[in-house]
Protein backbone atom coordinates (compact mmCIF):
# COMPACT_ATOMS: atom_id res chain seq x y z
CA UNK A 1 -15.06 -35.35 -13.25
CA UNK A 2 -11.68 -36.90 -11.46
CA UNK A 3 -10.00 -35.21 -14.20
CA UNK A 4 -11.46 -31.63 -13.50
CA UNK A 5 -10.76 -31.89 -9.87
CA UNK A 6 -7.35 -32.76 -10.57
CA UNK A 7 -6.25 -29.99 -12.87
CA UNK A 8 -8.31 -27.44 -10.93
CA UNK A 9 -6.31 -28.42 -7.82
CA UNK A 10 -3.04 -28.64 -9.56
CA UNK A 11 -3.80 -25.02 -11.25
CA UNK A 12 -4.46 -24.26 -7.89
CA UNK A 13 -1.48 -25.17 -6.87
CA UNK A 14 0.50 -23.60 -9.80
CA UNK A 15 -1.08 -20.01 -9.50
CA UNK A 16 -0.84 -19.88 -5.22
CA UNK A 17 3.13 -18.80 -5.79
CA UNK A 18 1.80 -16.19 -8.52
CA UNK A 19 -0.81 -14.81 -5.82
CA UNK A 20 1.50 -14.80 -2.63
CA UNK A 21 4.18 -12.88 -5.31
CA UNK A 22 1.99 -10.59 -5.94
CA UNK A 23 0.62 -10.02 -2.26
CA UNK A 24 4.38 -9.23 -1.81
CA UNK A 25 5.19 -7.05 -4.91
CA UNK A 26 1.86 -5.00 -3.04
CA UNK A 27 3.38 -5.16 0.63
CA UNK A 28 6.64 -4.30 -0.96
CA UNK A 29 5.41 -1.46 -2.68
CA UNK A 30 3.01 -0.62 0.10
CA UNK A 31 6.12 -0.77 2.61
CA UNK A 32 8.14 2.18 0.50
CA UNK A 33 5.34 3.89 0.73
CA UNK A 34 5.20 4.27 4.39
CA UNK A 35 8.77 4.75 4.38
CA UNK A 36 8.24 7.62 1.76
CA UNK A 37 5.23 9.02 4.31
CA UNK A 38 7.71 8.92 7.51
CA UNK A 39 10.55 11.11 5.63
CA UNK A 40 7.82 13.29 4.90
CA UNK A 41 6.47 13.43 7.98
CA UNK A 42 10.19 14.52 9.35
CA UNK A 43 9.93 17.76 7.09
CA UNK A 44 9.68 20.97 8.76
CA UNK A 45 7.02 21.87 6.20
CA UNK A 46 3.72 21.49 7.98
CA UNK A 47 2.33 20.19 3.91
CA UNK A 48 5.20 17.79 3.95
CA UNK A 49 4.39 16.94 7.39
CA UNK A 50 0.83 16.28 6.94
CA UNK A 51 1.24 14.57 3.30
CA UNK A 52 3.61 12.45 5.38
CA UNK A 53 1.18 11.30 8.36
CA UNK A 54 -1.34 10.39 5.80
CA UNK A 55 1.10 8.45 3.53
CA UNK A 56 1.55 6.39 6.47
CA UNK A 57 -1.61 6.05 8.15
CA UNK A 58 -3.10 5.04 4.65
CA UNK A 59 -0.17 2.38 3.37
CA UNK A 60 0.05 0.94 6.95
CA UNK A 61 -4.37 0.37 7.02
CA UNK A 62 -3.42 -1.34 3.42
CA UNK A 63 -0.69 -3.69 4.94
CA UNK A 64 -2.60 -4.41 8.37
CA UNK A 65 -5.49 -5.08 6.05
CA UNK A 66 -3.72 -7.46 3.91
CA UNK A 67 -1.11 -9.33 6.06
CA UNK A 68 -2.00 -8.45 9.93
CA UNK A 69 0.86 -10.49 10.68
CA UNK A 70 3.39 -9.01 8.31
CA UNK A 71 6.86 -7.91 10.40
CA UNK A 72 6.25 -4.22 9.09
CA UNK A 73 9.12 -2.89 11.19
CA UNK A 74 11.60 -5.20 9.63
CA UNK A 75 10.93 -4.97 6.27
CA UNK A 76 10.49 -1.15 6.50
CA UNK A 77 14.33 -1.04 7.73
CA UNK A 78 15.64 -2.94 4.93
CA UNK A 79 13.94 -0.75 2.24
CA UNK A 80 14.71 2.00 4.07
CA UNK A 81 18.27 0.83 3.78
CA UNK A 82 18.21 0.18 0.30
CA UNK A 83 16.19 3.61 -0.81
CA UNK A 84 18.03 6.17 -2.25
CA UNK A 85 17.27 10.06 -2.96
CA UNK A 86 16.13 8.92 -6.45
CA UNK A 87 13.47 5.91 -4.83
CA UNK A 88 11.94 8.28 -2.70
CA UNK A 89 11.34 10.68 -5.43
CA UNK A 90 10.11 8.12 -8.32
CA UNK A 91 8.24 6.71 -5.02
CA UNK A 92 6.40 9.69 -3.71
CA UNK A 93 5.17 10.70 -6.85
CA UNK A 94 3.40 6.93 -7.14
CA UNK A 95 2.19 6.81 -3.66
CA UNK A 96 0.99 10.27 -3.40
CA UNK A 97 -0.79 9.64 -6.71
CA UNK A 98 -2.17 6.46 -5.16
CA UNK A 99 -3.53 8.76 -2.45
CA UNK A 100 -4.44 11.42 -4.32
CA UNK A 101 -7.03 8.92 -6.14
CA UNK A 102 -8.33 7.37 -2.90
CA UNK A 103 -8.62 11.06 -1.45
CA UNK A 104 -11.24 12.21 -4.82
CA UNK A 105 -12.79 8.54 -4.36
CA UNK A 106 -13.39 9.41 -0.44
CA UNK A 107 -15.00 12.51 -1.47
CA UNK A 108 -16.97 11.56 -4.59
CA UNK A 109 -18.34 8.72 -1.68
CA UNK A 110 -18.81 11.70 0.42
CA UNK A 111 -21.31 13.40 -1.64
CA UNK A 112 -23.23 10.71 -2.76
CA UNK A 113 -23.94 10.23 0.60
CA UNK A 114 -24.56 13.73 1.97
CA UNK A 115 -28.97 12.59 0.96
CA UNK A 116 -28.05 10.47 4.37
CA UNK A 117 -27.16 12.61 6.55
CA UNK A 118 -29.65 15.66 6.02
């Protein structure tokens, strides 16, 4: 029993660093996103504009929900640093898609719950 305890706390231990990587690799991604959603939102297309506002209002309820405490303004300056004309392209394309799929999720929820609401 000593034995189990020990590895499962030392697995523990090993796989944290994997977890808190990928909690970052997601706020990383999650953060390009929102930078992605503010250029949009600069467009004088009122498509682009509104694509934009939701790219950010969705990625930043997916960071706040993850890591309250995450320094979102900081880390959204250095990718926005580091993100050129080709990022934002191969980047909108994944976040809108990512959007895209919580948007027909949204609405499939929608009207499976219309029954409610009559």
């Amino acid at each position: 029993m000593r034995m189990i305890w020990r590895f499962g706390l030392l697995g523990a231990m090993t796989l944290a660093p994997l977890h808190a990587f990928a909690q970052d690799a997601d706020s990383l991604a999650d953060i390009r996103c929102v930078a992605v959603g503010m250029h949009f939102a600069e467009a004088p297309d009122s498509h682009q504009k509104s694509t934009g506002t939701l790219l950010v209002l969705y990625y930043m309820g997916r960071l706040d929900g993850r890591a309250p405490s995450l320094d979102i303004a900081k880390l959204l300056g250095e990718q926005i640093d580091r993100m050129t004309a080709s990022d934002y392209a191969v980047e909108a394309t994944r976040c809108s898609q990512n959007l895209a799929q919580k948007g027909a999720q949204i609405k499939q929820l929608g009207e499976q719950m219309q029954k409610h609401f009559k």
